[in-house]
Protein backbone atom coordinates (compact mmCIF):
# COMPACT_ATOMS: atom_id res chain seq x y z
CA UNK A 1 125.10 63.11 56.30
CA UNK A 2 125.69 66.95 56.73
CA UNK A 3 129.43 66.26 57.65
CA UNK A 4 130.23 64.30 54.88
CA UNK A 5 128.32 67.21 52.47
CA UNK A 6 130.46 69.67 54.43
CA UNK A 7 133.70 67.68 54.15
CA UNK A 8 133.34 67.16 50.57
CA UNK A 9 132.42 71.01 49.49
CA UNK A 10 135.60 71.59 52.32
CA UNK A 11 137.95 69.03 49.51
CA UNK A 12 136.83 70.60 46.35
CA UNK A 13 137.38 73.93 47.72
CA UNK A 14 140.88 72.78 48.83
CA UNK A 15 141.03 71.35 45.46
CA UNK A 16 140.43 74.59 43.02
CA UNK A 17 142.60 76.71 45.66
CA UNK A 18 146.06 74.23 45.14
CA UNK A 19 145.02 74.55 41.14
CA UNK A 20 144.89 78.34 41.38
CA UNK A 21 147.74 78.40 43.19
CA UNK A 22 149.57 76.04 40.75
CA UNK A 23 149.11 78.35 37.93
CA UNK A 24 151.49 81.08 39.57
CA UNK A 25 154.02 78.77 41.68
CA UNK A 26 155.59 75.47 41.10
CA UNK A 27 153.90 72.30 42.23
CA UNK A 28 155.58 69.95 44.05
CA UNK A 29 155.95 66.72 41.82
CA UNK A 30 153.49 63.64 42.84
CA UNK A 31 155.52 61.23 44.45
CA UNK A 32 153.39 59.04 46.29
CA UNK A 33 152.74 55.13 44.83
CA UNK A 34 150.17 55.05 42.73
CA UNK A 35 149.71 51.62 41.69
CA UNK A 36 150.21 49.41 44.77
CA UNK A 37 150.33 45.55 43.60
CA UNK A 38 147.44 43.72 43.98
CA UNK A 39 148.09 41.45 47.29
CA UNK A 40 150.87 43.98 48.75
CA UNK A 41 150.31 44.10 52.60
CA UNK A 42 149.59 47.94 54.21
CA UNK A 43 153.36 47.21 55.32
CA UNK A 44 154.59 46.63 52.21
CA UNK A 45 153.02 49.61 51.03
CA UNK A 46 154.24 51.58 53.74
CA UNK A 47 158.23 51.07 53.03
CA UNK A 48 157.63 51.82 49.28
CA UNK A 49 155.78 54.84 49.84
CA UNK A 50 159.40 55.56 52.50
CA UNK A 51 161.08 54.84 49.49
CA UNK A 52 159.33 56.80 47.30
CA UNK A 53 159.56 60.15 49.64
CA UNK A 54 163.51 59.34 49.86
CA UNK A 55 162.38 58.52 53.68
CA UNK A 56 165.92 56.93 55.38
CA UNK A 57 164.41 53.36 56.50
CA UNK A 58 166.31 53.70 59.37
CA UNK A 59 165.45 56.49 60.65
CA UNK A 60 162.51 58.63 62.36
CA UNK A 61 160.88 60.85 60.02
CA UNK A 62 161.32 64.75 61.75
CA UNK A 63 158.81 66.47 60.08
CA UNK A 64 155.92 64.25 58.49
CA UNK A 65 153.58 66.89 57.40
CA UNK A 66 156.59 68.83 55.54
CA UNK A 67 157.68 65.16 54.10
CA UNK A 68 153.69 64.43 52.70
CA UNK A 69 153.81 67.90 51.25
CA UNK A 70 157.18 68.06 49.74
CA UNK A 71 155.47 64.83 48.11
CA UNK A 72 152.72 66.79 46.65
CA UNK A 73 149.90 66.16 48.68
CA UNK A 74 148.85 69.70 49.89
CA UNK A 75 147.34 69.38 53.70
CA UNK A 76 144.38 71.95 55.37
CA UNK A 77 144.38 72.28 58.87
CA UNK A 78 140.61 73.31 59.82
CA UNK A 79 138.39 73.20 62.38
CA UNK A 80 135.86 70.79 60.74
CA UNK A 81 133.47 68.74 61.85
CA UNK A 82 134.09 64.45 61.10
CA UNK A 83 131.79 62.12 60.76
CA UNK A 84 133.09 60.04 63.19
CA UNK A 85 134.40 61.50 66.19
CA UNK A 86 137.13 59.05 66.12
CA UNK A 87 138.93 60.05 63.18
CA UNK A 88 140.86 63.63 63.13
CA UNK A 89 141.36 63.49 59.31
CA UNK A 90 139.91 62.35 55.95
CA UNK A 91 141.43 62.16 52.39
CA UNK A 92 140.50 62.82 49.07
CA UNK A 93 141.85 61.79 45.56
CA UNK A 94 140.37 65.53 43.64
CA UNK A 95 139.84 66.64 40.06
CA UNK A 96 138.33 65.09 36.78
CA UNK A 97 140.52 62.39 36.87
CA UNK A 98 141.05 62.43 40.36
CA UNK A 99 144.69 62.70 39.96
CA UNK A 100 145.52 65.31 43.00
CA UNK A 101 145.59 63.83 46.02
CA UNK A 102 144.37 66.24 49.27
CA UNK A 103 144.28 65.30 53.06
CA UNK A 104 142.29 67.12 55.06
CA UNK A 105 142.68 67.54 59.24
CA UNK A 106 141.48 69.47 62.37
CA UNK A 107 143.81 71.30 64.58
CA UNK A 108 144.19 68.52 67.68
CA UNK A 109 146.75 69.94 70.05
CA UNK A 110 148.20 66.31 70.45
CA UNK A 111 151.30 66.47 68.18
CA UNK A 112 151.35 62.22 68.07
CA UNK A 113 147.70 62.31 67.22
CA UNK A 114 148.77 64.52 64.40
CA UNK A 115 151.39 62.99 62.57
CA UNK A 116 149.45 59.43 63.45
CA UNK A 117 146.32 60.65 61.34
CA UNK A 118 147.74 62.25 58.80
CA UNK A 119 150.29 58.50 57.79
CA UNK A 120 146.57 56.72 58.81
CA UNK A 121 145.56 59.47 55.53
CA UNK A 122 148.65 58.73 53.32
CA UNK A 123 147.65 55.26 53.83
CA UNK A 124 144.00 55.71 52.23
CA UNK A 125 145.27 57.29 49.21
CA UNK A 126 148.37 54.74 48.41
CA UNK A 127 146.18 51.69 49.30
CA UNK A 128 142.48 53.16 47.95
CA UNK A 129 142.36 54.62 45.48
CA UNK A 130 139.54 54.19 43.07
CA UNK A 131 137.54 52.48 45.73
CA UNK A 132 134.18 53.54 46.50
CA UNK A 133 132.08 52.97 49.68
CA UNK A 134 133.48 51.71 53.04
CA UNK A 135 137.97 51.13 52.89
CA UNK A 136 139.51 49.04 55.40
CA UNK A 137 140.56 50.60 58.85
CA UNK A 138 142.80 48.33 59.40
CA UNK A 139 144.72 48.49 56.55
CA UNK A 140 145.12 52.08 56.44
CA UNK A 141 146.17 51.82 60.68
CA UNK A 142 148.84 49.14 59.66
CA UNK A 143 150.08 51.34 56.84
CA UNK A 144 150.69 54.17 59.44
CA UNK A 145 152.45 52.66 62.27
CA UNK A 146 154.84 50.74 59.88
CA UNK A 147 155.25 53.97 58.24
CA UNK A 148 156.37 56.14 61.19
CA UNK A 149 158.34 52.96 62.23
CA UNK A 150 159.48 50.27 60.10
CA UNK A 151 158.41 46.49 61.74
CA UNK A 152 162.53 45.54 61.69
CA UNK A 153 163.67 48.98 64.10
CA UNK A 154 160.50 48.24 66.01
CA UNK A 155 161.66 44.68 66.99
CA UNK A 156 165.05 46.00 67.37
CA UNK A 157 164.44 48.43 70.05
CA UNK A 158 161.46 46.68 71.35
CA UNK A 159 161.92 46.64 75.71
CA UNK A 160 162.19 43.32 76.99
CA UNK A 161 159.68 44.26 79.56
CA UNK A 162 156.68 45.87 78.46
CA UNK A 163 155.20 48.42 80.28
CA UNK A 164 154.04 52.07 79.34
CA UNK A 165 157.32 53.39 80.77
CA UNK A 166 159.09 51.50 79.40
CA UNK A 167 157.26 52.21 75.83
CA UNK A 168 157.81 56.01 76.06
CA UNK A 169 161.70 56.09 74.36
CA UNK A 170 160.59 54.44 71.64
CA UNK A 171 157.87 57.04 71.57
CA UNK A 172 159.94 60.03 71.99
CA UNK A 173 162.68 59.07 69.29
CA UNK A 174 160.34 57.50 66.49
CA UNK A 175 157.38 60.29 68.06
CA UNK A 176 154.41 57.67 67.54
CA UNK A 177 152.04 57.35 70.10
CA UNK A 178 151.78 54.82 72.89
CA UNK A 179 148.17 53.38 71.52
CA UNK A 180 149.60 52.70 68.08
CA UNK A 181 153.14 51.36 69.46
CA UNK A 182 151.16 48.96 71.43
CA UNK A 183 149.56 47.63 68.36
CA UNK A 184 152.42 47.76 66.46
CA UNK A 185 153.86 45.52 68.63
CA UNK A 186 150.36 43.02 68.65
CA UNK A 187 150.49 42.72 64.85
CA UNK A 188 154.53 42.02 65.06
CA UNK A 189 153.98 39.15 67.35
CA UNK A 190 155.58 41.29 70.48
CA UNK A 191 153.10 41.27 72.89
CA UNK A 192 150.18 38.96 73.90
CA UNK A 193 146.64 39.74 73.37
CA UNK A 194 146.00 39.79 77.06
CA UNK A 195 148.98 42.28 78.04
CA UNK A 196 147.57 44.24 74.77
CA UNK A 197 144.24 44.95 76.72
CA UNK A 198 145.79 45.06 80.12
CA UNK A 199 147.87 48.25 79.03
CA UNK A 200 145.10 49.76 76.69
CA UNK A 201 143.12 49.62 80.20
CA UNK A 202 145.94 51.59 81.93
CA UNK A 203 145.80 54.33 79.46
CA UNK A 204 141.82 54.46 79.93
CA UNK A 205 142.38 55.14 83.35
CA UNK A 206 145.57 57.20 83.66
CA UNK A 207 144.89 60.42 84.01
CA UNK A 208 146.84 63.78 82.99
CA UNK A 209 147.09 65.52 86.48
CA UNK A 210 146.70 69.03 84.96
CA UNK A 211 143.71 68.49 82.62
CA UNK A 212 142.42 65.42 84.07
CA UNK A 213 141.64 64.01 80.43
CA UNK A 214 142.57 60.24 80.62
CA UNK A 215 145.60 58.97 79.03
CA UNK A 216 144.07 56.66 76.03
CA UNK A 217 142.75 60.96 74.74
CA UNK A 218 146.02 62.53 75.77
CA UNK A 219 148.93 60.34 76.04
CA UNK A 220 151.84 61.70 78.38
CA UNK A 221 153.81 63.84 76.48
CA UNK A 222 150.99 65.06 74.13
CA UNK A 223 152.76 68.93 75.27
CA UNK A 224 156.26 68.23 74.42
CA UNK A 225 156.25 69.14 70.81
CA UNK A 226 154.58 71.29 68.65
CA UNK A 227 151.90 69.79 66.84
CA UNK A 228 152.72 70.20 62.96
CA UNK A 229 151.15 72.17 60.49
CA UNK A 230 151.33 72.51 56.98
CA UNK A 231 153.36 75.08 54.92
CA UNK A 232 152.47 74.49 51.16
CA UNK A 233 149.58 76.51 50.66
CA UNK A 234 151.54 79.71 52.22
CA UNK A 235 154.82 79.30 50.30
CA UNK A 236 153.15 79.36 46.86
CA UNK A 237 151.56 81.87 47.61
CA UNK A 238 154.16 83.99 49.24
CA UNK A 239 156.31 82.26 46.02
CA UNK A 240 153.96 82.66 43.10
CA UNK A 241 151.64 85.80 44.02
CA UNK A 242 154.46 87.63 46.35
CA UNK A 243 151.83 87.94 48.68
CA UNK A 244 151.34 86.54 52.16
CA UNK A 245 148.10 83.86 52.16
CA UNK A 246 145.02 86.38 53.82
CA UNK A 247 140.80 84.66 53.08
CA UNK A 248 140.69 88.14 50.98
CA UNK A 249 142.92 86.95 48.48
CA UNK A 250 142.25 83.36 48.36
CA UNK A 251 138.46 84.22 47.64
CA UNK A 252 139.71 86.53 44.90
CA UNK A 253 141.36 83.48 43.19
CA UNK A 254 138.52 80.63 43.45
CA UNK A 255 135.72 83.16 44.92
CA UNK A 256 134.58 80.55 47.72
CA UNK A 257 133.55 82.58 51.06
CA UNK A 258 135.95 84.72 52.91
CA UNK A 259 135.26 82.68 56.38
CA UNK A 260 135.88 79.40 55.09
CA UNK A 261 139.05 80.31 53.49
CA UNK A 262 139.90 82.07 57.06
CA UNK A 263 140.08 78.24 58.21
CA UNK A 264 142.94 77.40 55.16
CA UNK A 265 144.70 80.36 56.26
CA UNK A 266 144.61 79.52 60.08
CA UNK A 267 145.60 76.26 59.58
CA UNK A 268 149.13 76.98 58.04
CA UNK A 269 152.18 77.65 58.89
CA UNK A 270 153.53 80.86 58.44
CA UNK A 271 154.94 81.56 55.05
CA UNK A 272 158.67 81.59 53.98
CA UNK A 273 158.87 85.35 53.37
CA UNK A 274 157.11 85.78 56.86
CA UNK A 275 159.71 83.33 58.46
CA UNK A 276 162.73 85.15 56.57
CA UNK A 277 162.02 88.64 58.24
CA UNK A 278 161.50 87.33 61.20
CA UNK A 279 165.31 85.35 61.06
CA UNK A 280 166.81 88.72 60.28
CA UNK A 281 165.66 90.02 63.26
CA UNK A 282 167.25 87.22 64.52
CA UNK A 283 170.70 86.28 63.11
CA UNK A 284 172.64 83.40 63.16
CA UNK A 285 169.62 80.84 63.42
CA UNK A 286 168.61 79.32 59.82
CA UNK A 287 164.95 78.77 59.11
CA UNK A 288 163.29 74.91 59.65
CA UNK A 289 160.44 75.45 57.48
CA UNK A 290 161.33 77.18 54.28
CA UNK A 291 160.16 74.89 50.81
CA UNK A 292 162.10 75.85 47.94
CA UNK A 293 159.39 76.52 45.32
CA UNK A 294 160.17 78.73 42.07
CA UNK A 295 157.75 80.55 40.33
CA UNK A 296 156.38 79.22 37.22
């Protein structure tokens, strides 16, 4: 298929630009799993891969795309086309040995949606790796949702009536969306299979008043936060070539074209030294999003 072809040139580009960038700034270590037991469930897998990004079991995780990265999986945000319209990111294990792990995402304005496909990502490369052809859904979905919210806090704070009211402070404090709490809940024996589809047909035809797009595409809420983007890419750069990130310089480093690199840049954050004048114009507030990366 022509998005697959696309998607993979999109990875190895993403691939040789993190390597350039490597030679001039400090990589974060790898610190995802890499050997997950044979007959470990996606849940298991999911609370060692908290462990192994010093994620608090207890509690929500505030930034997830700054958490993945600090983990040393670099993430683009681009505006690329997926094979299936259903999916909002892919993931890639790149290089020779296919050692680097790279995740790969369009810019959805839903923050849940966000920080949902990116775990549903993490959860491909910690349970897949080395597997070729079709990977299991499912397992990568259960991965995510007991990532973002372990299955103990989940029955913890479960409501005692179910309803998608009643759903939406566990989806503001653990900021998961309603469709994945809901099967959260199914695969922890919370909720029936009938009441399942019941409330899966509510958010089918729930509307959002202002953009009329139906709940189960933009969940109430979808506006409250910010959806996240990654930093990485810009703070080695701004770190290790004392430059900010433009396409211009990027293609000087791996010489791939100018407007697909304008994507990469696009799709980050702004860089620390960006973010730093900006605070002195403003003092008194500390930065959120400033990664501590030294120079090689």
């Amino acid at each position: 298929m022509a998005e697959v072809d696309a998607l993979t040139a999109f990875a190895e580009m993403g691939y040789e630009l993190f390597s350039a960038l490597s030679e001039h700034a400090t990589r974060p270590p790898l610190r995802v799993p890499l050997q997950i037991k044979e007959g470990d469930s996606p849940e298991e897998a999911a609370r060692l891969t908290r462990a192994a990004l010093d994620l608090p079991e207890s509690d929500p995780i505030d930034h997830l795309v700054h958490a993945v990265e600090r983990s040393g999986v670099p993430i683009f945000v681009a505006d690329i086309k997926m094979p299936d319209a259903r999916h909002d990111a892919f993931s890639v294990w790149g290089g020779d040995f296919h050692e680097q792990p790279i995740v790969m995402a369009r810019p959805v304005n839903s923050w849940e949606r966000t920080r949902w496909s990116v775990a549903h990502e993490l959860g491909h490369l910690v349970l897949h790796r080395g597997r070729s052809g079709n990977v299991d859904e499912e397992e990568a979905n259960r991965f995510a949702n007991e990532f973002l919210l372990p299955a103990d806090l989940l029955v913890a704070e479960w409501p005692h009536a179910v309803t998608l009211s009643s759903l939406m402070p566990l989806k503001d404090r653990w900021q998961i969306s309603l469709a994945a709490l809901i099967k959260h809940g199914q695969n922890n024996g919370l909720i029936e299979d009938h009441r399942v589809s019941g409330l899966f047909k509510q958010l089918s035809a729930r509307k959002d008043p202002v953009t009329g797009v139906t709940w189960r595409i933009q969940e109430p809420g979808w506006s409250d936060r910010q959806p996240e983007r990654p930093r990485l890419i810009s703070a080695m750069t701004e770190r290790g070539l004392e430059q900010s990130p433009t396409a211009s310089l990027f293609s000087s480093l791996i010489g791939w074209p100018v407007d697909i690199l304008e994507e990469v840049v696009a799709g980050q954050r702004r860089a620390p030294a960006v973010e730093q004048a900006r605070m002195k114009r403003s003092p008194g507030r500390v930065p959120d999003n400033v990664i501590a990366l030294r120079r090689a």
